[in-house]
PDB file of N, CA and C in Angstrom:
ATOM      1  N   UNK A   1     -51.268   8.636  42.561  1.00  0.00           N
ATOM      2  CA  UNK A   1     -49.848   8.600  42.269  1.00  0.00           C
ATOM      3  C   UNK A   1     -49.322  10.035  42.171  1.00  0.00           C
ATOM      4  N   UNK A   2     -48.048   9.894  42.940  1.00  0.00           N
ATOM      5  CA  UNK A   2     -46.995  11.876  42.649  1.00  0.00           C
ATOM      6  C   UNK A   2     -47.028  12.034  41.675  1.00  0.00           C
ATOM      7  N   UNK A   3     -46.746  13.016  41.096  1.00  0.00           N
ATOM      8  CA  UNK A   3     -45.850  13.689  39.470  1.00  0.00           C
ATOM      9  C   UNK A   3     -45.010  13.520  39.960  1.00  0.00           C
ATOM     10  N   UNK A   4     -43.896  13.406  39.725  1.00  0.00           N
ATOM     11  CA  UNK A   4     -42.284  13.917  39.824  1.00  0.00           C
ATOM     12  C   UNK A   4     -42.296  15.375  40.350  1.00  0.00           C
ATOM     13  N   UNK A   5     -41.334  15.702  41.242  1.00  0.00           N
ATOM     14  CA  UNK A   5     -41.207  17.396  40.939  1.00  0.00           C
ATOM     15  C   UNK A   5     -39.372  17.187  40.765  1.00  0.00           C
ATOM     16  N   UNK A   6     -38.928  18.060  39.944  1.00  0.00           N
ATOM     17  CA  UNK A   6     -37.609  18.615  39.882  1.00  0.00           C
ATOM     18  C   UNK A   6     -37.513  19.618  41.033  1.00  0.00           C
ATOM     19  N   UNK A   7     -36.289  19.319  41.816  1.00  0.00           N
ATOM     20  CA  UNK A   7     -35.775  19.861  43.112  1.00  0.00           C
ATOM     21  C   UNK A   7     -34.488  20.991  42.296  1.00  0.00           C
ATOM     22  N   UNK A   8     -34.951  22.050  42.994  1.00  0.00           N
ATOM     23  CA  UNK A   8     -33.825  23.382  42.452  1.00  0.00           C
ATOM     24  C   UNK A   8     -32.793  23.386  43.291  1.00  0.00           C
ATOM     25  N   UNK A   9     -31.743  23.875  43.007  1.00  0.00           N
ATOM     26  CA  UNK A   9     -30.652  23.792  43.194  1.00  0.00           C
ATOM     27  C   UNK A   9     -30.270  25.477  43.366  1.00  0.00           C
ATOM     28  N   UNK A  10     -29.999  25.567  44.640  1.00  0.00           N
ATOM     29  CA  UNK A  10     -28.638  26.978  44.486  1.00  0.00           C
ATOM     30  C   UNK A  10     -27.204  26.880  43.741  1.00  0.00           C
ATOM     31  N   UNK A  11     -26.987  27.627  42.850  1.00  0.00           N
ATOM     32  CA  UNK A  11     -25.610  27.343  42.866  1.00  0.00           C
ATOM     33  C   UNK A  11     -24.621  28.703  42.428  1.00  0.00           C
ATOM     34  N   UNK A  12     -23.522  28.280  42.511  1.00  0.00           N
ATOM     35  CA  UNK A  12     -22.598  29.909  41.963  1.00  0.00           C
ATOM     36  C   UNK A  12     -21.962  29.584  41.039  1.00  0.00           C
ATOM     37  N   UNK A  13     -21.516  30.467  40.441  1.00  0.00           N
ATOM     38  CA  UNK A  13     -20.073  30.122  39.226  1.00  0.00           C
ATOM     39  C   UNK A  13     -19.231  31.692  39.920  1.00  0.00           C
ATOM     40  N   UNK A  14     -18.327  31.705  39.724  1.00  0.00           N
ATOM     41  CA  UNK A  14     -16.978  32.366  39.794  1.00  0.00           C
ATOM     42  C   UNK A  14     -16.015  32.099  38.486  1.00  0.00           C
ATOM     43  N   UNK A  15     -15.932  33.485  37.775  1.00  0.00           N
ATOM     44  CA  UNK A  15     -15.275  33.163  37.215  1.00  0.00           C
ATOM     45  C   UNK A  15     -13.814  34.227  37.164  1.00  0.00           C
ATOM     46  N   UNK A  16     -12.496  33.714  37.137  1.00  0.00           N
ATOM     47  CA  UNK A  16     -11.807  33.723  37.053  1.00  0.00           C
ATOM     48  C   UNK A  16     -10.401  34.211  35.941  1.00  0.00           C
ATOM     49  N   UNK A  17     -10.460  33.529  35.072  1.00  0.00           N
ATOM     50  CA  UNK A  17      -9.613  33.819  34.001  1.00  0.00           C
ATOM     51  C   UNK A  17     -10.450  34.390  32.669  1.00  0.00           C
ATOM     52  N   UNK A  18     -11.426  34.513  32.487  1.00  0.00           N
ATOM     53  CA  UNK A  18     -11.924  34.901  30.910  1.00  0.00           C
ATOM     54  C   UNK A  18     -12.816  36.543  31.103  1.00  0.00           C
ATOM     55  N   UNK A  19     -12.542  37.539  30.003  1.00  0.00           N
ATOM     56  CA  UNK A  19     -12.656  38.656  30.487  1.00  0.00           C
ATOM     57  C   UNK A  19     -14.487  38.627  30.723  1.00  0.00           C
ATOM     58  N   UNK A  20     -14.934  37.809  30.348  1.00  0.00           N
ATOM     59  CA  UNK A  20     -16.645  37.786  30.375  1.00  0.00           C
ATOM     60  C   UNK A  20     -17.207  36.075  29.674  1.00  0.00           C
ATOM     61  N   UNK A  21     -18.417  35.612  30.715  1.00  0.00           N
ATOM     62  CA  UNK A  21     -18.508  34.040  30.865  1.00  0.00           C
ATOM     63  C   UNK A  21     -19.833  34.506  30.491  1.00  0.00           C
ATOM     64  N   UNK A  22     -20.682  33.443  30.179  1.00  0.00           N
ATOM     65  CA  UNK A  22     -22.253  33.225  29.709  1.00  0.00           C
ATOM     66  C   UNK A  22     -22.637  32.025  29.979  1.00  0.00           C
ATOM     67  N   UNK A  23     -23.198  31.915  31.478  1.00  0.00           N
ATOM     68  CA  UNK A  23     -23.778  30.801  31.282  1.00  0.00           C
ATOM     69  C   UNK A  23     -25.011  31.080  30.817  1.00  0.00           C
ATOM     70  N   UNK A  24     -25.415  30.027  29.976  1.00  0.00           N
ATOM     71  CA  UNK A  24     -26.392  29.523  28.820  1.00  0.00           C
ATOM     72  C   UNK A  24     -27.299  28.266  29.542  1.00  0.00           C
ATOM     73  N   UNK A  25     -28.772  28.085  29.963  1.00  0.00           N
ATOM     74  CA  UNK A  25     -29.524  27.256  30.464  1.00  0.00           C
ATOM     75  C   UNK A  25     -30.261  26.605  29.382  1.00  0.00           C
ATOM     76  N   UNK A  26     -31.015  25.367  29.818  1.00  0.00           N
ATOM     77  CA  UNK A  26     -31.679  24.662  28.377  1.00  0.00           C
ATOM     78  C   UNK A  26     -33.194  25.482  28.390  1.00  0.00           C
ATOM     79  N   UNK A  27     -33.577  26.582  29.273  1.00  0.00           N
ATOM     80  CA  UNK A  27     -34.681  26.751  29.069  1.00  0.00           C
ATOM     81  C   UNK A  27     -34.047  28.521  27.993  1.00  0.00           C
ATOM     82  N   UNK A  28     -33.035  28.630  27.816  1.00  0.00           N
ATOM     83  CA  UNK A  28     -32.475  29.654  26.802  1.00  0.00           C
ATOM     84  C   UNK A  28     -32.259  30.821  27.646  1.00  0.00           C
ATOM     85  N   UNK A  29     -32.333  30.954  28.899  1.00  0.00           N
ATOM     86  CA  UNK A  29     -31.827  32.257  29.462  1.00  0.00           C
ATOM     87  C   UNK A  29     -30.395  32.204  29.629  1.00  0.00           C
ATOM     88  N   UNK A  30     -29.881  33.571  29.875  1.00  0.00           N
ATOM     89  CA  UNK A  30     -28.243  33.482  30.133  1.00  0.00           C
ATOM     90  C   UNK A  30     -27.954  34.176  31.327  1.00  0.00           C
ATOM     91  N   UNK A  31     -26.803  34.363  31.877  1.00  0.00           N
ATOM     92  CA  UNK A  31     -26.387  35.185  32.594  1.00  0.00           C
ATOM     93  C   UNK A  31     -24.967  35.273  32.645  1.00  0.00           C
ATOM     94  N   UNK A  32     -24.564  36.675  32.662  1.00  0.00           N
ATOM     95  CA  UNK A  32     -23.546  37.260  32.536  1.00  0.00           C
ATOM     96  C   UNK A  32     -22.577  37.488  33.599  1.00  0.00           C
ATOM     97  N   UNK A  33     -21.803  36.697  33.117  1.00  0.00           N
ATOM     98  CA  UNK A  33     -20.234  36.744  34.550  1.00  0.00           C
ATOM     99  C   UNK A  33     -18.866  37.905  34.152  1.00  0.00           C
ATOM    100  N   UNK A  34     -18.637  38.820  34.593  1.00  0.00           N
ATOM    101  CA  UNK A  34     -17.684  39.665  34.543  1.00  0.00           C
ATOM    102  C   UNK A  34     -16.478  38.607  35.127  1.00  0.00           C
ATOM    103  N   UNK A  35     -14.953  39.064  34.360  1.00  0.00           N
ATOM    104  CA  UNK A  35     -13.794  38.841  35.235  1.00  0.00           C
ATOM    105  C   UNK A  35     -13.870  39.036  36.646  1.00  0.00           C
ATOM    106  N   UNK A  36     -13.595  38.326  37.336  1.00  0.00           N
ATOM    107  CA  UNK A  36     -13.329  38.794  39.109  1.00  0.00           C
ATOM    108  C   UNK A  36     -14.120  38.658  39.660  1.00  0.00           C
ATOM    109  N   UNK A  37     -15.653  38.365  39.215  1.00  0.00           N
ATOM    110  CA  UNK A  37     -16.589  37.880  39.747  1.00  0.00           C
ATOM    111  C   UNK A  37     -17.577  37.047  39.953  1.00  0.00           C
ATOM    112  N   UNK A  38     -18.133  36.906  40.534  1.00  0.00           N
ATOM    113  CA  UNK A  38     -19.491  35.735  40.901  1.00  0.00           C
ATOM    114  C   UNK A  38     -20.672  35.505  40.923  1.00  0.00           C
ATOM    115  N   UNK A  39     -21.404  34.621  40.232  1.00  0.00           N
ATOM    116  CA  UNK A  39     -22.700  35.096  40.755  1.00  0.00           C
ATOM    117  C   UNK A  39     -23.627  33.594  40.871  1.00  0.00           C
ATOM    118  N   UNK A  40     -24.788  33.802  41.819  1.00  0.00           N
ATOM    119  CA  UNK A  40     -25.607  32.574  42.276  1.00  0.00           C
ATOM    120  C   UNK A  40     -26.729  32.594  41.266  1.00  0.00           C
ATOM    121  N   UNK A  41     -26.896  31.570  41.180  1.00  0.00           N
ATOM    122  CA  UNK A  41     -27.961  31.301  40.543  1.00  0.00           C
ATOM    123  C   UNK A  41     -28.909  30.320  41.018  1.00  0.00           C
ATOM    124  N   UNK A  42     -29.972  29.671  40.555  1.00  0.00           N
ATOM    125  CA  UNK A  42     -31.166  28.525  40.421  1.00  0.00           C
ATOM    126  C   UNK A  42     -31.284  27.925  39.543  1.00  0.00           C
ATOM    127  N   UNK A  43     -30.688  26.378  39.792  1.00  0.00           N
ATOM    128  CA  UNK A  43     -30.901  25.606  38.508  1.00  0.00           C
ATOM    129  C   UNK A  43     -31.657  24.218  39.025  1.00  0.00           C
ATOM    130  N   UNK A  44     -32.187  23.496  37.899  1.00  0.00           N
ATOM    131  CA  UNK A  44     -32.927  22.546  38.082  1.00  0.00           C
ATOM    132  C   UNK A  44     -31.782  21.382  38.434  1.00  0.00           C
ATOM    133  N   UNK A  45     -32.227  20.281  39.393  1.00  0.00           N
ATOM    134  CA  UNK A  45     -30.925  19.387  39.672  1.00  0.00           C
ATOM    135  C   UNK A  45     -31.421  18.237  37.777  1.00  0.00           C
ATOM    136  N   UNK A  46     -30.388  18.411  37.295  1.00  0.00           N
ATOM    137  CA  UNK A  46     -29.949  17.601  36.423  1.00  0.00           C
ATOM    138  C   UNK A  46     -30.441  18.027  34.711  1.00  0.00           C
ATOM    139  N   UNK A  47     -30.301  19.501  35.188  1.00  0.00           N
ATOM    140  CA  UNK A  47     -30.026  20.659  33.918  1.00  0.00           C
ATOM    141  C   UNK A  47     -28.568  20.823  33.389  1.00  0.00           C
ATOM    142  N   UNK A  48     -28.589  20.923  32.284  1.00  0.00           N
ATOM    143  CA  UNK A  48     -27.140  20.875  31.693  1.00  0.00           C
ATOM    144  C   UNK A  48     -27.400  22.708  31.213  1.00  0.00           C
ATOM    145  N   UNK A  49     -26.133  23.319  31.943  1.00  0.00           N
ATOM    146  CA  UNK A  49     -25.620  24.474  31.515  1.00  0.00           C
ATOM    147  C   UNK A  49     -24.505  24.701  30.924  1.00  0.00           C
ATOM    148  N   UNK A  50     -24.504  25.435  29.518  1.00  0.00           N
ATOM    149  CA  UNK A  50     -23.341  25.535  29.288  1.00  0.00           C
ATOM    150  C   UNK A  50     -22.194  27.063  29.653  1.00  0.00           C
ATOM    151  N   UNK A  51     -21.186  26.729  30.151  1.00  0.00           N
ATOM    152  CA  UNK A  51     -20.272  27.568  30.357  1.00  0.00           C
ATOM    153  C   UNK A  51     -19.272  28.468  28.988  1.00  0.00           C
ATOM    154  N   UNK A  52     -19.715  29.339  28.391  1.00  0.00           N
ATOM    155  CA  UNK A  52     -19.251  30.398  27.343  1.00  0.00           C
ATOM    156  C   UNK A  52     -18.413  31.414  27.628  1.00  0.00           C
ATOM    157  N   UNK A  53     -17.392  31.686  26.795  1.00  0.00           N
ATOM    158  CA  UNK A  53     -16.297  32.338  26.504  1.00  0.00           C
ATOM    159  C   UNK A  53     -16.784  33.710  26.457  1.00  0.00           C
ATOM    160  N   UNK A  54     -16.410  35.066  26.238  1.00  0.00           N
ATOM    161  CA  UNK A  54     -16.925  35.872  24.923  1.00  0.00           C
ATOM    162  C   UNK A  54     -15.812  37.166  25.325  1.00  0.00           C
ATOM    163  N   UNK A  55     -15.335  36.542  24.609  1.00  0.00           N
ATOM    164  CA  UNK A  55     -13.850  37.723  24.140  1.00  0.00           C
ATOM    165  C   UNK A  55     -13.755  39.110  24.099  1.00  0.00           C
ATOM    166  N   UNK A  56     -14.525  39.370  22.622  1.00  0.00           N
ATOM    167  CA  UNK A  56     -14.718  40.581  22.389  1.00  0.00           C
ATOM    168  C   UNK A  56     -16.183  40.390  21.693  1.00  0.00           C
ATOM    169  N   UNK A  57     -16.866  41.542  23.160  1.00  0.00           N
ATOM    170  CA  UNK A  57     -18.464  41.746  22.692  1.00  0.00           C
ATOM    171  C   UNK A  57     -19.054  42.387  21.362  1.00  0.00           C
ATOM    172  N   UNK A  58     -17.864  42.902  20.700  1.00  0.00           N
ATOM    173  CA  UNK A  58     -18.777  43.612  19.412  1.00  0.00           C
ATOM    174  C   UNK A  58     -18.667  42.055  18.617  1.00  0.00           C
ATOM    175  N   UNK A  59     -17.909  41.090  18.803  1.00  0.00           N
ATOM    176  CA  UNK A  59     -18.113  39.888  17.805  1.00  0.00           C
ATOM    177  C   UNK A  59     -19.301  39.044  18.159  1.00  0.00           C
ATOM    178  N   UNK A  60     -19.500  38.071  17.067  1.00  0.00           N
ATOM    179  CA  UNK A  60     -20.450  37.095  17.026  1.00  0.00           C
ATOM    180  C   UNK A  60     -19.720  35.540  17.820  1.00  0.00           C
ATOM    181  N   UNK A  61     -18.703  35.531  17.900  1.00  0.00           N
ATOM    182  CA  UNK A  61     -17.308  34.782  17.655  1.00  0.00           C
ATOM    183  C   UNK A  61     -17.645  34.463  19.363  1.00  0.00           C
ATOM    184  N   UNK A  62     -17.701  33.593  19.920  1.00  0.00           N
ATOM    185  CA  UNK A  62     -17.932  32.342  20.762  1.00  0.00           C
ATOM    186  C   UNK A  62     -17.182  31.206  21.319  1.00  0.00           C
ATOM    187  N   UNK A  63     -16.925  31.280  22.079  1.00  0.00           N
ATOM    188  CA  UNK A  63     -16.208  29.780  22.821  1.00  0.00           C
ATOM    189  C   UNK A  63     -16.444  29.101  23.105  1.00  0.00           C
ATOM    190  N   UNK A  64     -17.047  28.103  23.352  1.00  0.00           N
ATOM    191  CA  UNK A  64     -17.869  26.751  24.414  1.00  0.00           C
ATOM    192  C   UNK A  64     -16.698  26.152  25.212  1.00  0.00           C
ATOM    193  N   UNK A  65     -16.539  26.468  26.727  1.00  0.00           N
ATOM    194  CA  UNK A  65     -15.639  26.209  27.463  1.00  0.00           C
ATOM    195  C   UNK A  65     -15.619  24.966  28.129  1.00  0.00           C
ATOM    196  N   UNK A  66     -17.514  24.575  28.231  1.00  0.00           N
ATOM    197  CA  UNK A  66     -17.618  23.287  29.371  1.00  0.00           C
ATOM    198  C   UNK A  66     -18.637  23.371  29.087  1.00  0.00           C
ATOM    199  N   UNK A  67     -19.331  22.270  29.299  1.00  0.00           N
ATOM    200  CA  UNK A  67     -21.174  22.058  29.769  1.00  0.00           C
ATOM    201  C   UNK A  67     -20.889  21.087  30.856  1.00  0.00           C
ATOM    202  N   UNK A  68     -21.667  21.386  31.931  1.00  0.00           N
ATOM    203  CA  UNK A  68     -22.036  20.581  33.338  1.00  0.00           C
ATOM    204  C   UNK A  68     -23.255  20.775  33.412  1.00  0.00           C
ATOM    205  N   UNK A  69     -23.756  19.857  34.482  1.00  0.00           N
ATOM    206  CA  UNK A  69     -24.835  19.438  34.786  1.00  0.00           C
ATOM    207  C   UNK A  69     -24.720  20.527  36.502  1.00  0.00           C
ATOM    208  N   UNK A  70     -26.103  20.835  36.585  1.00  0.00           N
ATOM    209  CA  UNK A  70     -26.440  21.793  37.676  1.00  0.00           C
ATOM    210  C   UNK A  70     -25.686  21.211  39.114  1.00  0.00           C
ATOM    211  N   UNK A  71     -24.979  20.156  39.534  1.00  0.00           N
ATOM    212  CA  UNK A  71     -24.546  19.656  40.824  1.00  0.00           C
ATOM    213  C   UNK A  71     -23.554  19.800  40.746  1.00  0.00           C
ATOM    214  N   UNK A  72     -22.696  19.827  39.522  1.00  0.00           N
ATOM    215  CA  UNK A  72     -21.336  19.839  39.040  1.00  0.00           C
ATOM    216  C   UNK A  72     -21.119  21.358  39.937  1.00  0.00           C
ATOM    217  N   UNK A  73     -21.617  22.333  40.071  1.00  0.00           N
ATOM    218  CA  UNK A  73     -21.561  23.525  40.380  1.00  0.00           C
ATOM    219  C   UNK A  73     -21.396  23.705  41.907  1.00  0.00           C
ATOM    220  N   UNK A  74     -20.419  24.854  42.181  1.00  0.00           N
ATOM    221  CA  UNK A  74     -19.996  25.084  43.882  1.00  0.00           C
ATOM    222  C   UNK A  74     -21.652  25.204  44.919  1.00  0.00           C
ATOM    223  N   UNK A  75     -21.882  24.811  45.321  1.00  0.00           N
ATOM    224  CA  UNK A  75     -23.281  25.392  46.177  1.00  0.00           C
ATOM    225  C   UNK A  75     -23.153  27.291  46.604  1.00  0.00           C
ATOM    226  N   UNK A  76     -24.451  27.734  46.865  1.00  0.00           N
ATOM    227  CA  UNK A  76     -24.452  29.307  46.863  1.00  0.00           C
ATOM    228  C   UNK A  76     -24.227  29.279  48.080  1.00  0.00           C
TER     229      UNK A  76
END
């Protein structure tokens, strides 16, 4: 009998309106989105990432904008 394998996923975020985004993965890594820009990533298909705010970096102070699931996301 197979194991299962989880199939990865390319995907991008763009972000747009917030001066700096964090997406946040369930295995705890992040990555950092500047205003005006984009970036690709690798996610597991049916990983929930969450999409983060962060205003002003000297604060602790946090937004939670969205959580989607890795398909929800534009392809790279």
């Amino acid at each position: 009998m197979k194991k299962p394998t989880a199939h990865r996923l390319r995907r991008r975020y763009v972000n747009l309106e917030h001066p700096l985004v964090l997406l946040r993965f369930e295995d705890g890594h992040e990555i950092r989105v500047t205003k005006g820009q984009g970036k690709a990533f690798d996610a597991y298909a049916g990983e929930t990432i969450k999409i983060i705010a962060i205003y002003d970096p000297t604060s602790a102070e946090r937004q939670v904008l969205d959580s989607r699931r890795a398909e929800a996301f534009d392809p790279a």
